[in-house]
Each structure stands twice: as structure tokens, then as C-alpha cells.
N, C-alpha and C. Protein backbone atom coordinates (compact mmCIF):
# COMPACT_ATOMS: atom_id res chain seq x y z
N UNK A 1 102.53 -95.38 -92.42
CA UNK A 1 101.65 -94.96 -91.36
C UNK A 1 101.77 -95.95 -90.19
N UNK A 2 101.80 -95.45 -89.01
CA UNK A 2 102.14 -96.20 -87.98
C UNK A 2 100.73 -96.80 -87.30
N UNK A 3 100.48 -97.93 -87.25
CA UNK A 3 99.16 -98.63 -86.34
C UNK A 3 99.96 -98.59 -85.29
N UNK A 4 98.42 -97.80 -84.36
CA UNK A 4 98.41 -97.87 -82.88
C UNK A 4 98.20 -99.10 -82.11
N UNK A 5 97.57 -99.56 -82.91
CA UNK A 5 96.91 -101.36 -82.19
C UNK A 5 98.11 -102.51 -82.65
N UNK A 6 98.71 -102.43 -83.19
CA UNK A 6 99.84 -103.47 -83.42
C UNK A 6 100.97 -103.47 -83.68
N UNK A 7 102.06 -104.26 -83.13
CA UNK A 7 103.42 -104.23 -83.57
C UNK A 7 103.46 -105.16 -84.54
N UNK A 8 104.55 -105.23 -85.45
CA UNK A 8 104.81 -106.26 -86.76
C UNK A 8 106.45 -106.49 -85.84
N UNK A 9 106.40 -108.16 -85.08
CA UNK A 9 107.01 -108.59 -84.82
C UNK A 9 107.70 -109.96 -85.86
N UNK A 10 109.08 -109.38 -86.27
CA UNK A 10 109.53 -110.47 -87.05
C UNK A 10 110.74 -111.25 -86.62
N UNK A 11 110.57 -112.76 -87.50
CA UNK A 11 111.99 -113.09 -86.84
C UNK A 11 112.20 -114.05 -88.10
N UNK A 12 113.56 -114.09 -88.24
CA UNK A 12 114.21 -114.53 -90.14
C UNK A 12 114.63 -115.67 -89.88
N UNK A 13 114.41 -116.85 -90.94
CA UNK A 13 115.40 -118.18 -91.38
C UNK A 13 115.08 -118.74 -92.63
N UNK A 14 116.29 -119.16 -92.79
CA UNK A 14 116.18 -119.85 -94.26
C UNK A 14 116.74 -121.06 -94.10
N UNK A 15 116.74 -122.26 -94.59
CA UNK A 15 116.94 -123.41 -94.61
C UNK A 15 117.80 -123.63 -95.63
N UNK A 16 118.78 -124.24 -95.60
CA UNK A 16 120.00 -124.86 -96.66
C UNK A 16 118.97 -125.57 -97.46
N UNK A 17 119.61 -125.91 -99.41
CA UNK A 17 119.21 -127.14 -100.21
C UNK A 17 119.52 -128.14 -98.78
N UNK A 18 119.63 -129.84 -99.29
CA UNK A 18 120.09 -131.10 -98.35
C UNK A 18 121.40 -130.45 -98.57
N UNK A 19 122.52 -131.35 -97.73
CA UNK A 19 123.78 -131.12 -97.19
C UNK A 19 124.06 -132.48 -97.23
N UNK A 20 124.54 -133.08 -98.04
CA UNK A 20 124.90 -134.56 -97.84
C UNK A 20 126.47 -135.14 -96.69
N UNK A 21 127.51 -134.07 -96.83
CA UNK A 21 128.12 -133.76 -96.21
C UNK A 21 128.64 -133.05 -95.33
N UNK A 22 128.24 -133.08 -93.93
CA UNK A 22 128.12 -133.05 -92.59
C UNK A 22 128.83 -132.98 -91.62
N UNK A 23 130.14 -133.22 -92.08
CA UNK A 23 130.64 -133.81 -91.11
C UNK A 23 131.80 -132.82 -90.06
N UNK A 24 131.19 -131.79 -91.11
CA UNK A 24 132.07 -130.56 -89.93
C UNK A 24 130.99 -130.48 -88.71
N UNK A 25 129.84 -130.85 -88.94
CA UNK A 25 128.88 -130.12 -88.50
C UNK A 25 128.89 -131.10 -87.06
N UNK A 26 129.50 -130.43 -85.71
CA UNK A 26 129.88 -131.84 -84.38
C UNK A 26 128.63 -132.22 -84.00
N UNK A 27 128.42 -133.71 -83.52
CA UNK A 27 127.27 -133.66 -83.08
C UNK A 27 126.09 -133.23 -82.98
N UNK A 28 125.56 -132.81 -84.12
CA UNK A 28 124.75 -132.24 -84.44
C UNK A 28 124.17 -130.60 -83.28
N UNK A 29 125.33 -130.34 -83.05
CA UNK A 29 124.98 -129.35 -81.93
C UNK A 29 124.65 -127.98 -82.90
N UNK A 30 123.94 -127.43 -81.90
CA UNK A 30 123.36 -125.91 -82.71
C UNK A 30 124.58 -124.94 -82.20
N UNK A 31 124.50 -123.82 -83.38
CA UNK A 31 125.50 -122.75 -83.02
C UNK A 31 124.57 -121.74 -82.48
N UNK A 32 124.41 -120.95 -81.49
CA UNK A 32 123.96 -119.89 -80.98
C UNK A 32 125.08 -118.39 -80.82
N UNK A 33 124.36 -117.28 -81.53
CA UNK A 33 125.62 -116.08 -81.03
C UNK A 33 124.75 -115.32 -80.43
N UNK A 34 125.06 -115.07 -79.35
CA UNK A 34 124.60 -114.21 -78.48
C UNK A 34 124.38 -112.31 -78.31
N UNK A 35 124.92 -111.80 -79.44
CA UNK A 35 124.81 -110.78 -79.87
C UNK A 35 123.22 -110.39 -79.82
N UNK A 36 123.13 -109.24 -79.90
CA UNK A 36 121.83 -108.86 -80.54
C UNK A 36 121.81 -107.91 -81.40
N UNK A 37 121.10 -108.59 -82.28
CA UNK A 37 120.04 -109.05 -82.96
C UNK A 37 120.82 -110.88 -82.75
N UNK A 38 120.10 -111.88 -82.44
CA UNK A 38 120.98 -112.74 -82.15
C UNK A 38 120.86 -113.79 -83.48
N UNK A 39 121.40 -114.84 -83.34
CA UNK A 39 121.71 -115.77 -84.56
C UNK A 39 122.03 -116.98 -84.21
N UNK A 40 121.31 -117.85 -84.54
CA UNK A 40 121.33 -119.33 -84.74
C UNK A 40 121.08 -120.07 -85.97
N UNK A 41 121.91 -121.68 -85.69
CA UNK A 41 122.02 -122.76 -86.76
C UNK A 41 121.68 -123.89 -86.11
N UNK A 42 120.99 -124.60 -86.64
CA UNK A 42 120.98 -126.01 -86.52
C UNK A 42 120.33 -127.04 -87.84
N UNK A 43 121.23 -128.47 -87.34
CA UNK A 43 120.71 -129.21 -88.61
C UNK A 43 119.35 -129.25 -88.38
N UNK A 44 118.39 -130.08 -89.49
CA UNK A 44 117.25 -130.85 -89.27
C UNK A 44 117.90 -132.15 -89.87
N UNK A 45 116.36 -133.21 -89.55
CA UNK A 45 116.68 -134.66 -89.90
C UNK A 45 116.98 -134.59 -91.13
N UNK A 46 116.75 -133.87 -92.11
CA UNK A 46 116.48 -133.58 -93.46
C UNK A 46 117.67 -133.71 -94.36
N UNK A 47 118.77 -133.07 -93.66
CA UNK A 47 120.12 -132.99 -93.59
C UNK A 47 120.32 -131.71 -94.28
N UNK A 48 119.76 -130.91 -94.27
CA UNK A 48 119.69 -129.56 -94.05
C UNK A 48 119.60 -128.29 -92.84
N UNK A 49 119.97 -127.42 -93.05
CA UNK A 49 120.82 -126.54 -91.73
C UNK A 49 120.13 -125.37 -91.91
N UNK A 50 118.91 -125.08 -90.68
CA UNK A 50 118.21 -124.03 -90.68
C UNK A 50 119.20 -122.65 -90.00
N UNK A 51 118.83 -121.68 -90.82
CA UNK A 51 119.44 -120.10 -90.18
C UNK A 51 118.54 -119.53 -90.01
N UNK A 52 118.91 -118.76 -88.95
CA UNK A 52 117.74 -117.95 -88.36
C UNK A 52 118.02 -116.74 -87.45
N UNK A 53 117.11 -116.00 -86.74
CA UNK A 53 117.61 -114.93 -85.91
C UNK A 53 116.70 -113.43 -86.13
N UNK A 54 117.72 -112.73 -85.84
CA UNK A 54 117.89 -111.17 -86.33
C UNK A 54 116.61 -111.02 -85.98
N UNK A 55 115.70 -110.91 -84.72
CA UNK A 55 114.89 -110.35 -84.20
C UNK A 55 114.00 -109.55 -84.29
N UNK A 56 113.36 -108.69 -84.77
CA UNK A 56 113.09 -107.53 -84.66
C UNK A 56 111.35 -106.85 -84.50
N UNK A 57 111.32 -105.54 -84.06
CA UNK A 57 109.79 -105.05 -84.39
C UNK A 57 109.76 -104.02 -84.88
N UNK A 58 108.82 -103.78 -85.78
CA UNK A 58 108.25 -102.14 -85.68
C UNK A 58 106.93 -101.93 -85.94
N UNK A 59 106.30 -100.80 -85.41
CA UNK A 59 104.78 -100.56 -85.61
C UNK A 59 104.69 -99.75 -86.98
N UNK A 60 105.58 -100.03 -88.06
CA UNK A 60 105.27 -99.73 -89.25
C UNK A 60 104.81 -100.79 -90.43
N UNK A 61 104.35 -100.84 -90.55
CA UNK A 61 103.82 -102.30 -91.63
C UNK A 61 104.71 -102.18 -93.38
N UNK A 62 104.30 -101.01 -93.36
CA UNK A 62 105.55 -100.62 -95.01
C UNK A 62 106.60 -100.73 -94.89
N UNK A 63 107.20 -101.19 -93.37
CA UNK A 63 108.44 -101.01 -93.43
C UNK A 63 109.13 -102.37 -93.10
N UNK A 64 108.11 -103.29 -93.25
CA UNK A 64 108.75 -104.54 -92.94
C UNK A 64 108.93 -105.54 -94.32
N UNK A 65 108.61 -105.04 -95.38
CA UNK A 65 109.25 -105.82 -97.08
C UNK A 65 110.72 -105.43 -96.90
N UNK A 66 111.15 -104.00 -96.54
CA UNK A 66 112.81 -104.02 -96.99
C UNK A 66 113.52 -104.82 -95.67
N UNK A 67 112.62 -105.23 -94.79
CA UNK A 67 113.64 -105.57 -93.24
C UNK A 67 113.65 -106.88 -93.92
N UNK A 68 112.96 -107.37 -94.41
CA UNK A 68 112.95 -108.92 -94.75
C UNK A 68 114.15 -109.13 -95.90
N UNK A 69 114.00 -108.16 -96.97
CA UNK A 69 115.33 -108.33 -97.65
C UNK A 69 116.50 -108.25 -97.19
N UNK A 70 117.05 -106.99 -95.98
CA UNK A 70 117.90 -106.78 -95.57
C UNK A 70 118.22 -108.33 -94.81
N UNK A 71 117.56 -108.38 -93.98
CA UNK A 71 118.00 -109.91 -92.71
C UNK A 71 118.08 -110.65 -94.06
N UNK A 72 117.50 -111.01 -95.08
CA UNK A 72 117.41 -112.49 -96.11
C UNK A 72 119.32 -112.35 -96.12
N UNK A 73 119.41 -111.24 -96.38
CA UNK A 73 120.92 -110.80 -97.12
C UNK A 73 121.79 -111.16 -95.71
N UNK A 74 121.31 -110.52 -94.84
CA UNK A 74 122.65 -110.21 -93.04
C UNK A 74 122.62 -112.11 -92.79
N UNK A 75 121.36 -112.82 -92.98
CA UNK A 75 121.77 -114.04 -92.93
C UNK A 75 122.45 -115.02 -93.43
N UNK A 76 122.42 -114.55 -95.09
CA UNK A 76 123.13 -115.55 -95.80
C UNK A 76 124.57 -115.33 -95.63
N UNK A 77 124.87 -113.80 -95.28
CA UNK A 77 126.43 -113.75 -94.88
C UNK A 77 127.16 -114.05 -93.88
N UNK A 78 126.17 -113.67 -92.97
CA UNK A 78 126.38 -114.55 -91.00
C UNK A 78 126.42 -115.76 -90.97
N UNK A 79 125.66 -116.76 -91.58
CA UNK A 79 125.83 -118.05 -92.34
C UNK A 79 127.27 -118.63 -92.44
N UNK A 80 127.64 -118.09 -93.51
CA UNK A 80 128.62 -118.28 -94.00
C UNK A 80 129.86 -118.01 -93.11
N UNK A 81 129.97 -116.88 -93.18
CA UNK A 81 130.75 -116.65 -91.73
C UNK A 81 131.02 -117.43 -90.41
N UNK A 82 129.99 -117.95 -89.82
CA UNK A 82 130.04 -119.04 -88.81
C UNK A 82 129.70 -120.16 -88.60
N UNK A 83 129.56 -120.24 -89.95
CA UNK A 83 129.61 -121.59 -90.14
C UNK A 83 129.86 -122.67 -91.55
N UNK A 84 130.93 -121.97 -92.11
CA UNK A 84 131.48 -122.25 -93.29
C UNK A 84 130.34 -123.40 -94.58
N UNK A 85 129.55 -122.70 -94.48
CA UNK A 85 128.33 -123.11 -95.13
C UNK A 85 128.13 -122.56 -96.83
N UNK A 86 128.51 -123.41 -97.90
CA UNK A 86 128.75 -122.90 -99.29
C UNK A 86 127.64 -122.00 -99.56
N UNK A 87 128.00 -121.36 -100.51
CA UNK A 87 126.50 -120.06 -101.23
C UNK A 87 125.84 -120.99 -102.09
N UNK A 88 126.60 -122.18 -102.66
CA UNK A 88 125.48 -122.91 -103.05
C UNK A 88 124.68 -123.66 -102.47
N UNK A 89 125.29 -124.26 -101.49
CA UNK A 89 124.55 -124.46 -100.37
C UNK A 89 122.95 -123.73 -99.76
N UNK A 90 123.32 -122.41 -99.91
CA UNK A 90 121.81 -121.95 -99.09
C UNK A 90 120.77 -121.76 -100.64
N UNK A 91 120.94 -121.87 -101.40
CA UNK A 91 119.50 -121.56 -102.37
C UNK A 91 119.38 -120.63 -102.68
């Protein structure tokens, strides 16, 4: 059922386990892709590498448990993809 009074605005990241080894990672600079739904990385002090992105809204509320699985999934592979980041790596 669609609410008239609100949008369910979401936006996805997951954080790597630590990363002890770094050193691909230049200057600690963030990766940004400019696409949309868009996608970003960056370390924290932590030495772990937040992902994030994939934008989105809808004024359906039931319909935002499967968007969250879907992005959990489009991130861990975009991840990987651009930024050669192990699957054991993300948790």
C-alpha cells in the first residue's frame, strides 16, 4: 500500500572486516562512480573500507526489505569489481 505522506528514502553501505593490507589502496583517496544509481569507497581510520551508494526511493514501505537485499548483493559485487576487494574481506 502506497503512503501518501511519505517517501522511504534509502541509501546502502557495508563496511569491510579490518584490512591490514592496504596498500593498493593510493593515498587513501575515495573511489567515486558517477553512474546512477551511484557508488562509492573509502577507507576509515579503522582500516576498513566503507561501500556504499545505490540511491534510491519509493512510497512503498513493503517494498523496501527486498531493495535492501538486492543493493546488499549489487554492492558486494560492485565492490569487488572496482576495487579488487576479497569476499572475505567484506563479511
Amino acid at each position: 500500500m502506497k503512503d501518501k505522506k511519505a517517501v522511504v528514502l534509502s541509501s546502502y553501505a557495508k563496511a569491510t572486516n579490518q584490512i591490514a593490507d592496504q596498500a593498493q589502496w593510493h593515498d587513501n583517496m575515495m573511489i567515486w562512480e558517477t553512474a546512477r544509481p551511484y557508488l562509492y569507497a573509502r577507507k576509515t581510520p579503522g582500516n576498513r573500507i566503507i561501500i556504499g551508494g545505490l540511491d534510491e526511493s519509493t512510497g512503498y514501505l513493503e517494498k523496501r526489505v527486498p531493495m535492501i537485499l538486492n543493493n546488499r548483493d549489487k554492492i558486494k559485487a560492485d565492490c569487488q569489481s572496482v576495487s579488487r576487494i576479497r569476499e572475505s574481506d567484506l563479511g
